[in-house]
PDB file of N, CA and C in Angstrom:
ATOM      1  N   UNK A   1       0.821  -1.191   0.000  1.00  0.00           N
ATOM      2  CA  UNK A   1       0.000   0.000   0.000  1.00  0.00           C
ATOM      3  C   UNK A   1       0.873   1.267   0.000  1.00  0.00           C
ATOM      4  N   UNK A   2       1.857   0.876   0.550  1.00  0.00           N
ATOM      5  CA  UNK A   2       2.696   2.254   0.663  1.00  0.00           C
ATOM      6  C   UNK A   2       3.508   2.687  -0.739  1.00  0.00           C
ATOM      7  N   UNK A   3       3.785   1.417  -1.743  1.00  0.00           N
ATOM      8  CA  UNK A   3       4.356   2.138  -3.159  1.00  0.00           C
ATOM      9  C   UNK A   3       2.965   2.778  -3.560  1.00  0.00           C
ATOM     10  N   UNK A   4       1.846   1.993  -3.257  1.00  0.00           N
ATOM     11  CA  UNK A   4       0.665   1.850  -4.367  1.00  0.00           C
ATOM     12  C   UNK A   4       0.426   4.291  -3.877  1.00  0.00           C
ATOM     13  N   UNK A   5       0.659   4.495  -2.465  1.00  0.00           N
ATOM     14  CA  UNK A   5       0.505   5.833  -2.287  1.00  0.00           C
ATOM     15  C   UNK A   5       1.532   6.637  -2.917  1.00  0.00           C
ATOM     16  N   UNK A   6       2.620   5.852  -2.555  1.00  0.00           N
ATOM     17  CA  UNK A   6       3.716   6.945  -3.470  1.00  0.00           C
ATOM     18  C   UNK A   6       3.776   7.265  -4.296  1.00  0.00           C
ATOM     19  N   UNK A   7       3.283   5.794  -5.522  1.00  0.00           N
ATOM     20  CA  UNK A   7       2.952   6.334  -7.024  1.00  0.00           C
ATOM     21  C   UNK A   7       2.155   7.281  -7.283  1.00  0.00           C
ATOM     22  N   UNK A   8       1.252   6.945  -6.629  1.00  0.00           N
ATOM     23  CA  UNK A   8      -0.165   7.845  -6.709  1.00  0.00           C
ATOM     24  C   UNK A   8      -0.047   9.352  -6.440  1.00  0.00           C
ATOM     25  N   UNK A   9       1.016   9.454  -5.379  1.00  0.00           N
ATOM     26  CA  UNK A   9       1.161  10.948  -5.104  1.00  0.00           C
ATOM     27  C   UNK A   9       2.055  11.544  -6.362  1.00  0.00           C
ATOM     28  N   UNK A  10       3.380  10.730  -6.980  1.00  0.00           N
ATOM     29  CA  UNK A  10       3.935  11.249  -8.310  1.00  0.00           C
ATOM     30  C   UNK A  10       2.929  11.476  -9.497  1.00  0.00           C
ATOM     31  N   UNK A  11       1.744  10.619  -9.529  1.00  0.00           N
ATOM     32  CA  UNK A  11       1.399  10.975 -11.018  1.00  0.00           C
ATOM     33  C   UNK A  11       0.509  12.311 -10.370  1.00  0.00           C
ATOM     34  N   UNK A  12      -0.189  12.759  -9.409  1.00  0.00           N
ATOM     35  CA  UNK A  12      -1.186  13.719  -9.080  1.00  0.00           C
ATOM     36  C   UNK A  12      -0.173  14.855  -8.275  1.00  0.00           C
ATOM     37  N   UNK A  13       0.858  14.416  -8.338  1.00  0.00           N
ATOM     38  CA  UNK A  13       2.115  16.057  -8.026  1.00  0.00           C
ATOM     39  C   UNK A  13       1.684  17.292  -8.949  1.00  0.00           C
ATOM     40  N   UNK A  14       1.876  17.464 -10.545  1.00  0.00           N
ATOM     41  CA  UNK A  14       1.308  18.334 -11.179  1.00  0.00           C
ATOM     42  C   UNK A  14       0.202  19.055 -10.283  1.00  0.00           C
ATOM     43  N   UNK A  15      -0.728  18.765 -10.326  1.00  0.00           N
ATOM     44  CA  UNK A  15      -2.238  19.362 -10.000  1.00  0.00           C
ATOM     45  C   UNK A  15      -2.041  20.198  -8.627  1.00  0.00           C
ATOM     46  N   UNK A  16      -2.954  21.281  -8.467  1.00  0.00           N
ATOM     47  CA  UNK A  16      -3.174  21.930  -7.442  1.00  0.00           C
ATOM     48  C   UNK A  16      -2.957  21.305  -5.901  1.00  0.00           C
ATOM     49  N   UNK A  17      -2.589  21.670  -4.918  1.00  0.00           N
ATOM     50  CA  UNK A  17      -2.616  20.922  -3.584  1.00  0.00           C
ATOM     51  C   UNK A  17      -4.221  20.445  -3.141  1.00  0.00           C
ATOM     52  N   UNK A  18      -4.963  21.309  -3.581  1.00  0.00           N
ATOM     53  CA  UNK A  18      -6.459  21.511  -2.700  1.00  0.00           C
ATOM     54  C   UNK A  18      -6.798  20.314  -3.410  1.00  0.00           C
ATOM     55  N   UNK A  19      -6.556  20.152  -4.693  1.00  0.00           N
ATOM     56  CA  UNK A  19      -7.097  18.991  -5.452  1.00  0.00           C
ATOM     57  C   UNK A  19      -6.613  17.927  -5.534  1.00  0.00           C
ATOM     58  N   UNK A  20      -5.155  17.690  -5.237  1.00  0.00           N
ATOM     59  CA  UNK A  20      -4.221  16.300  -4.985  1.00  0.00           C
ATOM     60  C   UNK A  20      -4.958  15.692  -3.744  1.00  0.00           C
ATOM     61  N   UNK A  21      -4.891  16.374  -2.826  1.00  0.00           N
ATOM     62  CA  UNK A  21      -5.301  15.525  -1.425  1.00  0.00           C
ATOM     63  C   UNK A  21      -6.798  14.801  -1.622  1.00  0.00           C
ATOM     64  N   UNK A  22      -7.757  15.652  -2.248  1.00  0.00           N
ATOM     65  CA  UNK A  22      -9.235  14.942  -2.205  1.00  0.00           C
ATOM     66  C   UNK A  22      -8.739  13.997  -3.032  1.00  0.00           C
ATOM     67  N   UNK A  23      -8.443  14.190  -4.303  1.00  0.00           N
ATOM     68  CA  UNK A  23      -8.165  12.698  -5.647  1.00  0.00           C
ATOM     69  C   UNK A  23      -7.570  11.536  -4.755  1.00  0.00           C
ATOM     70  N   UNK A  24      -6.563  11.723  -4.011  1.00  0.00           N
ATOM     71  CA  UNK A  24      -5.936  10.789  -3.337  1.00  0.00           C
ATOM     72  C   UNK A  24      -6.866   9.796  -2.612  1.00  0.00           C
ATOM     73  N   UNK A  25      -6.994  10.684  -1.813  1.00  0.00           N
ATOM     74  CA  UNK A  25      -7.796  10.165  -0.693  1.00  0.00           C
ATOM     75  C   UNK A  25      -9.017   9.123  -1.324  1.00  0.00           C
ATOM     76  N   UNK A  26      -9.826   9.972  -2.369  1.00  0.00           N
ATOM     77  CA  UNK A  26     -11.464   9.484  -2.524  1.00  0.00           C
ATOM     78  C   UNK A  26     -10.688   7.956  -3.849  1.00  0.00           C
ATOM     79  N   UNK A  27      -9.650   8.479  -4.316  1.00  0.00           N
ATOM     80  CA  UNK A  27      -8.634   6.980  -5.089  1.00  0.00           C
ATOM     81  C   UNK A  27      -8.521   5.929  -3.943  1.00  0.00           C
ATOM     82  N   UNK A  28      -7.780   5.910  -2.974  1.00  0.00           N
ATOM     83  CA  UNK A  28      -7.746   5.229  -2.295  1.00  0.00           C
ATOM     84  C   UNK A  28      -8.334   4.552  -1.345  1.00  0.00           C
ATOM     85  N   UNK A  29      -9.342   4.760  -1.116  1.00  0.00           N
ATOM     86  CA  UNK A  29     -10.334   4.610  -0.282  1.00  0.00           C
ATOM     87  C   UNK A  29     -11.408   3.855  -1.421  1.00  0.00           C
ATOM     88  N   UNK A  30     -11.880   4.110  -2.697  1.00  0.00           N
ATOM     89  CA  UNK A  30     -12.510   3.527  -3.735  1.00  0.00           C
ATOM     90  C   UNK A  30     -11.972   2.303  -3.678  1.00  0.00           C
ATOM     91  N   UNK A  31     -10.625   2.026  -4.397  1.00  0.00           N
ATOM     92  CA  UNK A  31      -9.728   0.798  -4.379  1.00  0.00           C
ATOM     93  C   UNK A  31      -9.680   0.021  -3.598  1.00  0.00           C
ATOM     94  N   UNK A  32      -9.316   0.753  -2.477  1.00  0.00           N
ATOM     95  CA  UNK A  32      -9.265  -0.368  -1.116  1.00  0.00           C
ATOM     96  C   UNK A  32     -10.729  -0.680  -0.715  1.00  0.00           C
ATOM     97  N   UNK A  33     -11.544  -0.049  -0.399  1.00  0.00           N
ATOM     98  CA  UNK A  33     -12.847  -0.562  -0.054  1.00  0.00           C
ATOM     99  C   UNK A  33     -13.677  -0.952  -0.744  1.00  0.00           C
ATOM    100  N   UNK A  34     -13.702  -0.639  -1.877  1.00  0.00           N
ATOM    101  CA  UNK A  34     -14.954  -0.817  -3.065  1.00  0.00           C
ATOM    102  C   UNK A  34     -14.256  -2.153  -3.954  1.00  0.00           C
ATOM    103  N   UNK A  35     -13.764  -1.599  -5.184  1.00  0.00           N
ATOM    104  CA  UNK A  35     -12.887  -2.078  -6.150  1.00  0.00           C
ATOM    105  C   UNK A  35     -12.734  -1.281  -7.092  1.00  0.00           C
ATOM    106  N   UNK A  36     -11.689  -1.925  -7.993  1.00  0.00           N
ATOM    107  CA  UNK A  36     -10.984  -1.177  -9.132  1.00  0.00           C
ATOM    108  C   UNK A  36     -11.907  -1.004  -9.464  1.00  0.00           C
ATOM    109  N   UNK A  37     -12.948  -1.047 -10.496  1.00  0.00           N
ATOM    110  CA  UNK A  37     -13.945  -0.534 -11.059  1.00  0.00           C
ATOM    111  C   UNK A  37     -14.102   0.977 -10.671  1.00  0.00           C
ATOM    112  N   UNK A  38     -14.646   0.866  -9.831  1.00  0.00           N
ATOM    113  CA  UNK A  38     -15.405   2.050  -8.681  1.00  0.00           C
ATOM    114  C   UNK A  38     -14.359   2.872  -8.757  1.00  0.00           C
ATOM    115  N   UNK A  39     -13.046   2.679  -8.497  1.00  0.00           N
ATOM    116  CA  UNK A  39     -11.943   4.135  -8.551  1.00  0.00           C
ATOM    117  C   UNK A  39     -11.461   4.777 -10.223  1.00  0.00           C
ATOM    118  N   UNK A  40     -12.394   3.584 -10.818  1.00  0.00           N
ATOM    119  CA  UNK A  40     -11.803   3.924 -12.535  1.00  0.00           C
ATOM    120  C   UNK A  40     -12.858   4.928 -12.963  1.00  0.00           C
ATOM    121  N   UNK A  41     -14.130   4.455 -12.057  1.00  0.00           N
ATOM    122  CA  UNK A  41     -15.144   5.525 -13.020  1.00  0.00           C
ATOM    123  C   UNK A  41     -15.043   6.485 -12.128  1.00  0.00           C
ATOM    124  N   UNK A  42     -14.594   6.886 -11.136  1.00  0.00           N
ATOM    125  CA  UNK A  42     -14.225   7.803 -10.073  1.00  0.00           C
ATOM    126  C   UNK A  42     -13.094   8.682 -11.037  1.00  0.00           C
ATOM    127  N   UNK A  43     -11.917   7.649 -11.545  1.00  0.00           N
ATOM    128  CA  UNK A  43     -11.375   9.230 -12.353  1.00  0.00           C
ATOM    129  C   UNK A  43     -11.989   9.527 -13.487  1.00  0.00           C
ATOM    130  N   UNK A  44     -12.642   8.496 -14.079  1.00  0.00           N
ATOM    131  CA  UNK A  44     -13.546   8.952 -14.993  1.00  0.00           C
ATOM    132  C   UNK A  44     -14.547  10.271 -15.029  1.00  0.00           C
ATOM    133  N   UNK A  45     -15.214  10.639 -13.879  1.00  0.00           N
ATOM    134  CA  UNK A  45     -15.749  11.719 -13.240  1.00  0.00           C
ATOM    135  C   UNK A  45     -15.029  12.888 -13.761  1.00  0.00           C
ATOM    136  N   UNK A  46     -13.994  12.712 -12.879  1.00  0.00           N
ATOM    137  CA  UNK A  46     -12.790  13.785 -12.839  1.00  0.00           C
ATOM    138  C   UNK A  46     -11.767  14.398 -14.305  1.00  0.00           C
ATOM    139  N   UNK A  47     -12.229  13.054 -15.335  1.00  0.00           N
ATOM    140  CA  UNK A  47     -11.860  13.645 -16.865  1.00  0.00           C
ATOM    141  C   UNK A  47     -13.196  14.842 -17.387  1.00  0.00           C
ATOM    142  N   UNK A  48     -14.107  14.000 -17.345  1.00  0.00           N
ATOM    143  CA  UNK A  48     -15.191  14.491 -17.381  1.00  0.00           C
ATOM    144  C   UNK A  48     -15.131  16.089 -17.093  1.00  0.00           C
ATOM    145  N   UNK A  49     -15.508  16.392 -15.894  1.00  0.00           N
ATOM    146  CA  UNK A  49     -15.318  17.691 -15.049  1.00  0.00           C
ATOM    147  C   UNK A  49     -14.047  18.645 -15.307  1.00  0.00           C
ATOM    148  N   UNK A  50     -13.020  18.066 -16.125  1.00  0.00           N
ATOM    149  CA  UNK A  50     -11.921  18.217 -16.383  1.00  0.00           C
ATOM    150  C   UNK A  50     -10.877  18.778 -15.450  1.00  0.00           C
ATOM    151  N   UNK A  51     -11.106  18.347 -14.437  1.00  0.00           N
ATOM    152  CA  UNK A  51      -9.751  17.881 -13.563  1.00  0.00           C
ATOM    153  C   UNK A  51      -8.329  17.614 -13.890  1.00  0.00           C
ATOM    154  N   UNK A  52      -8.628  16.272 -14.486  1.00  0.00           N
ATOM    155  CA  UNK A  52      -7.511  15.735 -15.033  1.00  0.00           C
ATOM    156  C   UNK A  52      -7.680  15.597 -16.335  1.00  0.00           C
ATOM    157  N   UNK A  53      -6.493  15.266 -16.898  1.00  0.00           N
ATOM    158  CA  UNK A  53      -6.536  14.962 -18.368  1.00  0.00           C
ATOM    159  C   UNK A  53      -6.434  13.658 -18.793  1.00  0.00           C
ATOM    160  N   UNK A  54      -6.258  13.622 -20.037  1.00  0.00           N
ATOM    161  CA  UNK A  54      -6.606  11.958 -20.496  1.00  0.00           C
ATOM    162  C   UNK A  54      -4.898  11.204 -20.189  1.00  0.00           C
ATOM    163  N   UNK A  55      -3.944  11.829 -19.959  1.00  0.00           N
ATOM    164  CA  UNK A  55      -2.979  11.492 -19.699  1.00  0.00           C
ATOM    165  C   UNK A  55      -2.826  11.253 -18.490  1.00  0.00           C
ATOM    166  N   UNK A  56      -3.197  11.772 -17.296  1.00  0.00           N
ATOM    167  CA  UNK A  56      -3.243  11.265 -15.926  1.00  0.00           C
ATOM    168  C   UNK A  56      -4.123  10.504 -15.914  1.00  0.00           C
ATOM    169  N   UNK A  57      -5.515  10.215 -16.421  1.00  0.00           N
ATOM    170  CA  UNK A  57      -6.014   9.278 -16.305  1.00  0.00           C
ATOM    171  C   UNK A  57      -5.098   7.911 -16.751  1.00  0.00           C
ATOM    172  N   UNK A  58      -4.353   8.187 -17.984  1.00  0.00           N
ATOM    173  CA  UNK A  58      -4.322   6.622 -18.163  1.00  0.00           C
ATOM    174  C   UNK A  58      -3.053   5.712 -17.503  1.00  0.00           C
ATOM    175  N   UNK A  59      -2.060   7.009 -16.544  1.00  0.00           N
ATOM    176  CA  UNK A  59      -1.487   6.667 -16.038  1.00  0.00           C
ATOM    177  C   UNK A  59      -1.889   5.887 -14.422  1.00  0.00           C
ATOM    178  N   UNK A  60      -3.305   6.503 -14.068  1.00  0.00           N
ATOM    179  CA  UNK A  60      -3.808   6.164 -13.138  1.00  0.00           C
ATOM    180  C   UNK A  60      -4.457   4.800 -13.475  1.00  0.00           C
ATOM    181  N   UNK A  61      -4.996   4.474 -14.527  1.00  0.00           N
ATOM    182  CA  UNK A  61      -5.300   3.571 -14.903  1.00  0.00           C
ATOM    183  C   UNK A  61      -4.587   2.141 -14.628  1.00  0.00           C
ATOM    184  N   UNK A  62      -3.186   2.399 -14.688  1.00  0.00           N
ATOM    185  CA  UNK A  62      -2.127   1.539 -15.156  1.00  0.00           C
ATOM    186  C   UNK A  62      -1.696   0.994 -13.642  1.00  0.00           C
ATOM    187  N   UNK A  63      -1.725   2.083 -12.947  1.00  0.00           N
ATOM    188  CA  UNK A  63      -1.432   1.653 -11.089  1.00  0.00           C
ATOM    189  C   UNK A  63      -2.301   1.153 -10.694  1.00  0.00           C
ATOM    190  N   UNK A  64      -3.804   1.797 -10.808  1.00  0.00           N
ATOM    191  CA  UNK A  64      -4.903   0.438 -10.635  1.00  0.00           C
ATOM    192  C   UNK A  64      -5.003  -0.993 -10.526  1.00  0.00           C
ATOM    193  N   UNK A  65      -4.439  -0.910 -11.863  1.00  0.00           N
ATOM    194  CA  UNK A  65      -4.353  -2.293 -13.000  1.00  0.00           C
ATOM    195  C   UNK A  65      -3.173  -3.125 -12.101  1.00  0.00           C
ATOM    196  N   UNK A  66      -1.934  -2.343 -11.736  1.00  0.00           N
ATOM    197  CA  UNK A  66      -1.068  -2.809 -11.501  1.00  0.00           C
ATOM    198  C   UNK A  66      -0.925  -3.187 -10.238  1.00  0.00           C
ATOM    199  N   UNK A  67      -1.653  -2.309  -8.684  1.00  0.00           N
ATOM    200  CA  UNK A  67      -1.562  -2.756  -7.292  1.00  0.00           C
ATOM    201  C   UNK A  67      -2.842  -3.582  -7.533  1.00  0.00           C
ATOM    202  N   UNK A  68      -3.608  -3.411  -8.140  1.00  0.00           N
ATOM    203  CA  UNK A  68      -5.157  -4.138  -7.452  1.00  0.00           C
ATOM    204  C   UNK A  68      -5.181  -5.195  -7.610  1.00  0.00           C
ATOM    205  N   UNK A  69      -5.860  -6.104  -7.028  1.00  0.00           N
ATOM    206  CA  UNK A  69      -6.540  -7.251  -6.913  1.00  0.00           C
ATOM    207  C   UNK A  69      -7.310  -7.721  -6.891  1.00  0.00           C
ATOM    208  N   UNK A  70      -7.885  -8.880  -8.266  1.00  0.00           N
ATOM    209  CA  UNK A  70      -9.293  -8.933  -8.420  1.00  0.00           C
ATOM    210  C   UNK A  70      -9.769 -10.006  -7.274  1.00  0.00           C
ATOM    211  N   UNK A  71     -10.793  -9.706  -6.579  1.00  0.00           N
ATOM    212  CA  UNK A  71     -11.805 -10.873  -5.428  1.00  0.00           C
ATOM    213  C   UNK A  71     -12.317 -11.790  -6.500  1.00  0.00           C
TER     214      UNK A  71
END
């Protein structure tokens, strides 16, 4: 859990502070409690709203893909 935060904090470094900490948080908390799904359409939201771009998304995508674990 602790690379899976570190990564997470490098790809969402760019972005505003006010807005790194909520993404983080409401990412991690999706993942860990819910599932991957649920934190994908969660940044999905956040392309949407344009938050992020299609490039942080698909990097976020990829750490998903890469710490999670399917039940």
């Amino acid at each position: 859990m602790i690379e899976f935060k570190y990564e997470l904090d490098k790809i969402l470094s760019p972005l505003p502070e006010n807005i790194t900490g909520t993404m983080k948080g409401s990412i991690i908390a999706k993942a860990d409690k819910m599932d991957q799904d649920i934190a994908m359409d969660f940044i999905d939201e956040k392309v949407k709203d344009g938050t992020i771009d299609e490039e942080t998304k698909e990097k976020l995508y990829r750490l998903l893909k890469y710490f999670c674990v399917y039940r």
